[in-house]
C-alpha atoms as a PDB file:
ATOM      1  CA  UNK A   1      -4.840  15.735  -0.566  1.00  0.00           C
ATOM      2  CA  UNK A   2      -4.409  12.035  -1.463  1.00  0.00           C
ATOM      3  CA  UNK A   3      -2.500   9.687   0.954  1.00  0.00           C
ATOM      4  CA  UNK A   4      -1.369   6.067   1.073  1.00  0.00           C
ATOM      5  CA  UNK A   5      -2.847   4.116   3.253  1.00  0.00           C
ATOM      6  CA  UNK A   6      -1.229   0.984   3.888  1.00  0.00           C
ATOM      7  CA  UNK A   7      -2.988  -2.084   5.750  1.00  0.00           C
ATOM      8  CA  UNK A   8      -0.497  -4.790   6.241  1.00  0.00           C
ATOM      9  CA  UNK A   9      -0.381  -8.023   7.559  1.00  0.00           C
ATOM     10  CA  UNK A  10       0.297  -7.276  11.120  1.00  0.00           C
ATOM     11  CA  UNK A  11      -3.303  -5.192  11.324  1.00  0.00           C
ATOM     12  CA  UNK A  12      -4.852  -8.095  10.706  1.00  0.00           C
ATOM     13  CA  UNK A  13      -7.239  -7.562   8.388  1.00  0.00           C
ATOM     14  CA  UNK A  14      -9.189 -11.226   8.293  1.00  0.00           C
ATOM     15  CA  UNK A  15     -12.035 -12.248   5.364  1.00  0.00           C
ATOM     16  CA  UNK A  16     -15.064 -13.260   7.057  1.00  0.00           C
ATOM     17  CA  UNK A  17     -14.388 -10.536  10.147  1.00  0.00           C
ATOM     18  CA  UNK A  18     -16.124  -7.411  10.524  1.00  0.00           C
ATOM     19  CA  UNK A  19     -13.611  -4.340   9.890  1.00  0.00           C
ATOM     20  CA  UNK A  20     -13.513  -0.806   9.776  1.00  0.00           C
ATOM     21  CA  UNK A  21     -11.523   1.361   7.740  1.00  0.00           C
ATOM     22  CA  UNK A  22     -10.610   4.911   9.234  1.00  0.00           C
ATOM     23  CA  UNK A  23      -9.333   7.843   6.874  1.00  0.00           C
ATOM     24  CA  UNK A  24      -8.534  11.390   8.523  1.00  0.00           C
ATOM     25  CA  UNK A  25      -8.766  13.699   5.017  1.00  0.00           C
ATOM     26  CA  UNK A  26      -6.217  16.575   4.767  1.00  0.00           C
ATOM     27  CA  UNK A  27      -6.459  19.897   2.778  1.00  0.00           C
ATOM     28  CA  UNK A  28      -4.987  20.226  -0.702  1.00  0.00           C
ATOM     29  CA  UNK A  29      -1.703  22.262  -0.337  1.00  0.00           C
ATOM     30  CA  UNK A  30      -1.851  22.197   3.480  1.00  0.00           C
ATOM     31  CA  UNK A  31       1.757  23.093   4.864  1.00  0.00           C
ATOM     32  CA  UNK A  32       3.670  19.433   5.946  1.00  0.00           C
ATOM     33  CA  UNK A  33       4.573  19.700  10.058  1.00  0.00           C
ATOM     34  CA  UNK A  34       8.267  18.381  10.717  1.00  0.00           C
ATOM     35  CA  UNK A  35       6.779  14.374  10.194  1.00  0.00           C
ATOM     36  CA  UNK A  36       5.726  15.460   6.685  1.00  0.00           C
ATOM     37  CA  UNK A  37       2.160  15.448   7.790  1.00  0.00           C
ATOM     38  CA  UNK A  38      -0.512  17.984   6.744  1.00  0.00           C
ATOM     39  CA  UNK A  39      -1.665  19.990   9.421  1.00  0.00           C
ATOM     40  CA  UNK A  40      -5.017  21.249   7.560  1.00  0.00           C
ATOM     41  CA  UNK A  41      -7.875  19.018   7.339  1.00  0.00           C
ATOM     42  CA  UNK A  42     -10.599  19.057   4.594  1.00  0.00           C
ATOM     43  CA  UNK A  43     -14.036  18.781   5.572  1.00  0.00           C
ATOM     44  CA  UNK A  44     -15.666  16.213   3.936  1.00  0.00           C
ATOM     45  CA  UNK A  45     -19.088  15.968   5.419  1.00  0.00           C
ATOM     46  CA  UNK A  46     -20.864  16.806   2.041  1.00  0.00           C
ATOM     47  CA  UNK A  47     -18.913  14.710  -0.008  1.00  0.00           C
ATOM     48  CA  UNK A  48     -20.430  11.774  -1.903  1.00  0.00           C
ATOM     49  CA  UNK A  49     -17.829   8.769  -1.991  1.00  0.00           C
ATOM     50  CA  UNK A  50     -17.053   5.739  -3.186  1.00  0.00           C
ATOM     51  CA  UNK A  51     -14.418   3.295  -1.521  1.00  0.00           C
ATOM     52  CA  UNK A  52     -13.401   0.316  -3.601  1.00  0.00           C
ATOM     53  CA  UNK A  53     -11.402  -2.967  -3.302  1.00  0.00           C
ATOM     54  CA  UNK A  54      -9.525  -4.507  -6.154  1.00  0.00           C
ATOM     55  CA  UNK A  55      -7.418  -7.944  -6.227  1.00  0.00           C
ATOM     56  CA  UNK A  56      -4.019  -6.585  -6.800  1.00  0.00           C
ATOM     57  CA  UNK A  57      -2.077  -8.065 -10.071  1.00  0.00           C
ATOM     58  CA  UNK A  58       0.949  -9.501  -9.095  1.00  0.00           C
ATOM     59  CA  UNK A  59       3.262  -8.586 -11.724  1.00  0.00           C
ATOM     60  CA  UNK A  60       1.625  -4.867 -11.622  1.00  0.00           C
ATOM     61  CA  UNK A  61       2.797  -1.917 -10.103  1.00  0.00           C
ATOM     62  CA  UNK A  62       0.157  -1.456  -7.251  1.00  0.00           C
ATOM     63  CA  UNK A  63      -0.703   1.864  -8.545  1.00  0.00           C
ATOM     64  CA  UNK A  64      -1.208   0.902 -12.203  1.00  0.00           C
ATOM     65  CA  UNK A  65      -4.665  -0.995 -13.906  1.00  0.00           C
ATOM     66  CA  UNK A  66      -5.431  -3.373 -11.331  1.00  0.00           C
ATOM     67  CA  UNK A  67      -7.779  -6.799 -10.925  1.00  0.00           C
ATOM     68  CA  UNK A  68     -10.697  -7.499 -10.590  1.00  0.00           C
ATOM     69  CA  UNK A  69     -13.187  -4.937  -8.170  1.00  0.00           C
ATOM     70  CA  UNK A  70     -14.663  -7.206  -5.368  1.00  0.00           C
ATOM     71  CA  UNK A  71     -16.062  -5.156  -2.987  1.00  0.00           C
ATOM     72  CA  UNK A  72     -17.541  -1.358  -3.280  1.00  0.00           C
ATOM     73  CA  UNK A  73     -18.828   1.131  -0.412  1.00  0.00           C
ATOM     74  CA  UNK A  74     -20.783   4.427  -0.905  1.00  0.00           C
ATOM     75  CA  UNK A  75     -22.004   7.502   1.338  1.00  0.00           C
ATOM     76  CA  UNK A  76     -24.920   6.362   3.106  1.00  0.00           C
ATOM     77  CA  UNK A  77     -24.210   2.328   2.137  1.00  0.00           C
ATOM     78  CA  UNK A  78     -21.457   1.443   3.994  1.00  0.00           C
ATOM     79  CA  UNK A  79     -19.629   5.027   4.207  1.00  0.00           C
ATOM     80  CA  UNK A  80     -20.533   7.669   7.251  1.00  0.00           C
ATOM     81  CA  UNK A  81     -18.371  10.769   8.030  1.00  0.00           C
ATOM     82  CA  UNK A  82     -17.647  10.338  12.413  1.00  0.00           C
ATOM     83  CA  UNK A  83     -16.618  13.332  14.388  1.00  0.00           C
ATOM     84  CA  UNK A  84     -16.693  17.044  14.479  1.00  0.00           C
ATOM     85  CA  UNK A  85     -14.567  18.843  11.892  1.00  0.00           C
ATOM     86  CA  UNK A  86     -11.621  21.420  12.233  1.00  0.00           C
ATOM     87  CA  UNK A  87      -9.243  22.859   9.826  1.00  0.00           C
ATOM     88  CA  UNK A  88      -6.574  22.576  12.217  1.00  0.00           C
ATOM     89  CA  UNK A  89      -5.183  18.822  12.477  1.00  0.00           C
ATOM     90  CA  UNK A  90      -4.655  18.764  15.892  1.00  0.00           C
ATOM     91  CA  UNK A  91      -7.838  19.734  16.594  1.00  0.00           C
ATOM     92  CA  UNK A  92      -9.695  18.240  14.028  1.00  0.00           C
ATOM     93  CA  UNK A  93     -12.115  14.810  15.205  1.00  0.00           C
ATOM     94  CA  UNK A  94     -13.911  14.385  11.147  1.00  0.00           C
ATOM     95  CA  UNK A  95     -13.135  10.756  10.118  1.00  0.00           C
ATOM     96  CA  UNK A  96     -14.249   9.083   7.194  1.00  0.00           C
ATOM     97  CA  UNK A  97     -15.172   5.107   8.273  1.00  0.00           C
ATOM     98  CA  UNK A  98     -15.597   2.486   5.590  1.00  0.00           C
ATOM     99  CA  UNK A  99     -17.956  -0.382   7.255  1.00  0.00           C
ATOM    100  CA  UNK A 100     -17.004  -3.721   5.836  1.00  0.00           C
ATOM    101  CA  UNK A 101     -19.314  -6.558   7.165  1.00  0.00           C
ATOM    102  CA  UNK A 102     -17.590 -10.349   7.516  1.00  0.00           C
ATOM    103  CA  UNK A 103     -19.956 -11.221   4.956  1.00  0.00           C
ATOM    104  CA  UNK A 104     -18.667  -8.728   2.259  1.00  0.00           C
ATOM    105  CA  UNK A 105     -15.210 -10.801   2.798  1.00  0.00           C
ATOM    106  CA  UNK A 106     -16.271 -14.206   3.407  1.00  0.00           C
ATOM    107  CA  UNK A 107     -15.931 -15.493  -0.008  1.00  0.00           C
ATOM    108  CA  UNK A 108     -12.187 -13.457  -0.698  1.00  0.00           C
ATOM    109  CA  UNK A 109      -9.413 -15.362  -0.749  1.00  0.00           C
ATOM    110  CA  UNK A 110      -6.120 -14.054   1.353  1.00  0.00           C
ATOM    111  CA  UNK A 111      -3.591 -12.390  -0.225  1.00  0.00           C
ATOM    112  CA  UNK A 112      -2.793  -8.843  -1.582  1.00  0.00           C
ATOM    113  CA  UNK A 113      -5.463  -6.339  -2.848  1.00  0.00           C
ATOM    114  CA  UNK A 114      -5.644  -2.570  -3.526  1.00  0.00           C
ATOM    115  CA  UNK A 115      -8.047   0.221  -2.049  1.00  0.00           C
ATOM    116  CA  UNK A 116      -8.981   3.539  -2.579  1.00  0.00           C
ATOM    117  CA  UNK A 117     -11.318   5.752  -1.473  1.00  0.00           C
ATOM    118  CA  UNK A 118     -12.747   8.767  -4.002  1.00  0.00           C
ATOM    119  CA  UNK A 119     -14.981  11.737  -3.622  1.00  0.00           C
ATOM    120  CA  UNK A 120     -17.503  11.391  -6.682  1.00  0.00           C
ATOM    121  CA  UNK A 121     -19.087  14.486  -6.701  1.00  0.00           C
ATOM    122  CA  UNK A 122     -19.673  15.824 -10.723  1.00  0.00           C
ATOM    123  CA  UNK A 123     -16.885  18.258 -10.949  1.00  0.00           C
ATOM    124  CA  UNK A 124     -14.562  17.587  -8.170  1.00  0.00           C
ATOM    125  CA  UNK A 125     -14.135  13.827  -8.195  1.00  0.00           C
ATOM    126  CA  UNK A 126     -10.640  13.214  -6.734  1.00  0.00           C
ATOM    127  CA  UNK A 127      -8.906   9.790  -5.165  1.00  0.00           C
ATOM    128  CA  UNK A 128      -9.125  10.990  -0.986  1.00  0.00           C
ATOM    129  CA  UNK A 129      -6.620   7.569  -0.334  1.00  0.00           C
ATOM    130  CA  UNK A 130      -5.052   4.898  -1.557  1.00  0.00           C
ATOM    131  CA  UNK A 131      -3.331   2.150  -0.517  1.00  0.00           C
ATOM    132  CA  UNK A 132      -2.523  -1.644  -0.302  1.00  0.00           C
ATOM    133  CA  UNK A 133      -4.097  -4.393   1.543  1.00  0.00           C
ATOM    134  CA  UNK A 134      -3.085  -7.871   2.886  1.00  0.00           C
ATOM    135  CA  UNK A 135      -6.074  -9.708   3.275  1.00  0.00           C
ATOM    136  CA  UNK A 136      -5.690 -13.094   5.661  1.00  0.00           C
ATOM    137  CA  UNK A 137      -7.402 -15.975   6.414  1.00  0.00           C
ATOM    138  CA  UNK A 138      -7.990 -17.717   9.199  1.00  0.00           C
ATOM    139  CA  UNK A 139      -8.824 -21.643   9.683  1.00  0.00           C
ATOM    140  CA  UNK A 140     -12.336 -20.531  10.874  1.00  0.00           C
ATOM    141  CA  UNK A 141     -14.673 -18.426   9.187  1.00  0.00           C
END
């Protein structure tokens, strides 16, 4: 089940810093609890995956053709699947972490970008999240 994910500038999400991005998958069609959340998880441990960063357009929906890609992560390059999996949400530990080194940013300038992350397999490619992402900059890099 696709999600927004939303990375704003209170996380603070700096070019030129080392950062992790942390995505908890949820079942297709799992029943909502009284938040709205999914309470079925999906486990993803054989999925192949891409996770890409694009420089938003400003004048463009977020959600619509984007910029420019300027940064790309793949299973086994950047994307590893942490914790032990469990259909139930509450129980459930399987993360999906997106490793971004300060060097992959260094060279970004701040401002607004968008993100998703995809399973690629042949047959069952599908966008796992999406989202926004303030990128900032600080006076040292």
């Amino acid at each position: 089940m696709s999600r927004e994910s939303i990375v704003t500038e209170a996380d603070g999400f700096f070019a030129g810093t080392d950062a992790k991005m942390v995505y908890e998958i949820f079942k297709q069609g799992a029943p909502l609890d009284s938040d709205g959340v999914p309470t079925q998880c999906e486990d993803v441990s054989a999925f192949a995956m891409k996770w890409s960063l694009r420089l938003a357009t400003p004048v463009v929906p977020p959600y619509r053709e984007q910029g420019t890609e300027v940064l790309t992560k793949a299973t086994g390059s950047g994307i590893t699947v942490t914790g032990t999996y469990n259909l139930t949400r509450s129980v459930n530990t399987q993360r999906v972490e997106v490793a971004i080194a300060d060097t992959d940013t260094d060279a970004l300038a701040g401002g607004n970008y968008v993100d998703a992350l995809k399973r690629t397999d042949a047959g069952l490619e599908s966008v796992l999240s999406y989202g926004t992402v303030k990128l900032l900059v600080a006076p040292a890099r």
